[in-house]
Protein backbone atom coordinates (compact mmCIF):
# COMPACT_ATOMS: atom_id res chain seq x y z
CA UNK A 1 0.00 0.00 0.00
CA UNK A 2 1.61 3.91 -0.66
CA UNK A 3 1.40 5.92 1.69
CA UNK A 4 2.35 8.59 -0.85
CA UNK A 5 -0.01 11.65 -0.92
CA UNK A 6 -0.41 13.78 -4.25
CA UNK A 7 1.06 17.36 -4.42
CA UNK A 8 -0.30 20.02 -6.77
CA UNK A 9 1.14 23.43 -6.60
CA UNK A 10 0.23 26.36 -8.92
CA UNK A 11 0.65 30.49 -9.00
CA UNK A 12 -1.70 31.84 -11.43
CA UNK A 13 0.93 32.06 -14.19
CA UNK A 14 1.62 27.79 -14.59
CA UNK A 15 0.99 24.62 -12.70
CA UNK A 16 4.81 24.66 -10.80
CA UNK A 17 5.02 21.31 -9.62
CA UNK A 18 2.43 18.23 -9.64
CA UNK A 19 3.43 14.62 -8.24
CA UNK A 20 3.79 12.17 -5.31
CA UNK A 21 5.42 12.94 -2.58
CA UNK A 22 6.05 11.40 1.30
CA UNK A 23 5.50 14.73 3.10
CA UNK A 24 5.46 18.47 2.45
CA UNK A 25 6.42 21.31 4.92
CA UNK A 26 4.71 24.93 4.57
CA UNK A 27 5.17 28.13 5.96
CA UNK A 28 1.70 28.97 7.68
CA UNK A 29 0.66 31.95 8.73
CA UNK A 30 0.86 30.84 11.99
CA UNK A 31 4.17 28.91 11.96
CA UNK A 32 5.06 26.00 9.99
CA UNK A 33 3.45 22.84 9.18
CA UNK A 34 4.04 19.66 8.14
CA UNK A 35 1.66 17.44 5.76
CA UNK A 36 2.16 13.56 6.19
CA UNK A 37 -0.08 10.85 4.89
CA UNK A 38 -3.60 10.21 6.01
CA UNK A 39 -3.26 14.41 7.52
CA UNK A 40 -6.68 15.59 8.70
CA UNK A 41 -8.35 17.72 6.21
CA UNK A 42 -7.22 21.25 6.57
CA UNK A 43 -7.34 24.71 4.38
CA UNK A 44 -4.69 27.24 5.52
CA UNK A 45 -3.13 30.47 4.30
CA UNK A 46 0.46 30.52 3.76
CA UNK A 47 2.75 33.62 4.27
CA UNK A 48 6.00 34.19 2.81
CA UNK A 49 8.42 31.59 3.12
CA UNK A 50 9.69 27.98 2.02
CA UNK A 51 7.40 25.40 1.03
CA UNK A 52 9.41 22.12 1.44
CA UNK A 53 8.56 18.35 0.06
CA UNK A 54 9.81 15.09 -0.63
CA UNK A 55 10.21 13.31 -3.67
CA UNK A 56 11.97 9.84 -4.23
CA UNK A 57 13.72 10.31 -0.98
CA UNK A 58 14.98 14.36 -2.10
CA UNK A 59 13.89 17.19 -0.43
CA UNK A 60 12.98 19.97 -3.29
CA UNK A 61 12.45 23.97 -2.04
CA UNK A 62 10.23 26.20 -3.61
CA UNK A 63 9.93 30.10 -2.40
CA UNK A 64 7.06 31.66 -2.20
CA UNK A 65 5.62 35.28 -1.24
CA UNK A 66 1.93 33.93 0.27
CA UNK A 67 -0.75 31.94 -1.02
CA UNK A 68 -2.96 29.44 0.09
CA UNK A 69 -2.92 25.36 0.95
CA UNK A 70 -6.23 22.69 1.31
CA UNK A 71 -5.64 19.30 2.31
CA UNK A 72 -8.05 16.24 1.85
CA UNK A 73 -8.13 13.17 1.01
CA UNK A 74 -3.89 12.56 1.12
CA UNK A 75 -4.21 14.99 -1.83
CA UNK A 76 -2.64 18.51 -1.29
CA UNK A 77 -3.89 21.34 -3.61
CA UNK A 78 -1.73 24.54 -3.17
CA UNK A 79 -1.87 28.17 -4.88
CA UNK A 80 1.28 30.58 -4.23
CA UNK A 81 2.60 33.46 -5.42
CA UNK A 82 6.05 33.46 -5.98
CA UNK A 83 8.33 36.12 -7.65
């Protein structure tokens, strides 16, 4: 069974990244968070900082101004704006 959860993150230019990953950290508005499989479902703004994930066993970065992240479902839909 995968306990992989599906990542989808776009900025209203382009679709920026879109895959599986194990977990994803994000920098809430509130302090950081961290996504793993089977997360509660949650909708959160994000302010300006790293968003953080891992694919294959890498970590990848991606830096952002603010935006916005829903989980549900192990799928994580997120909207940024970067520069």
């Amino acid at each position: 069974m995968s306990q992989l959860l599906k990542l989808d993150i776009v900025s209203p230019e382009k679709q920026l990244f879109s895959g599986e990953v194990e977990g994803a950290t994000f920098p809430g508005d509130k302090g950081r968070f961290t996504v793993l499989y089977n997360h509660a479902p949650i909708i959160s703004t994000l302010g300006q900082g790293t968003i953080r994930w891992v694919q294959q066993g890498q970590e990848v970065t991606l830096d952002i101004k603010g935006g916005f992240v829903e989980v549900k479902n192990n799928r994580i839909t997120v909207c940024v704006e970067i520069d």
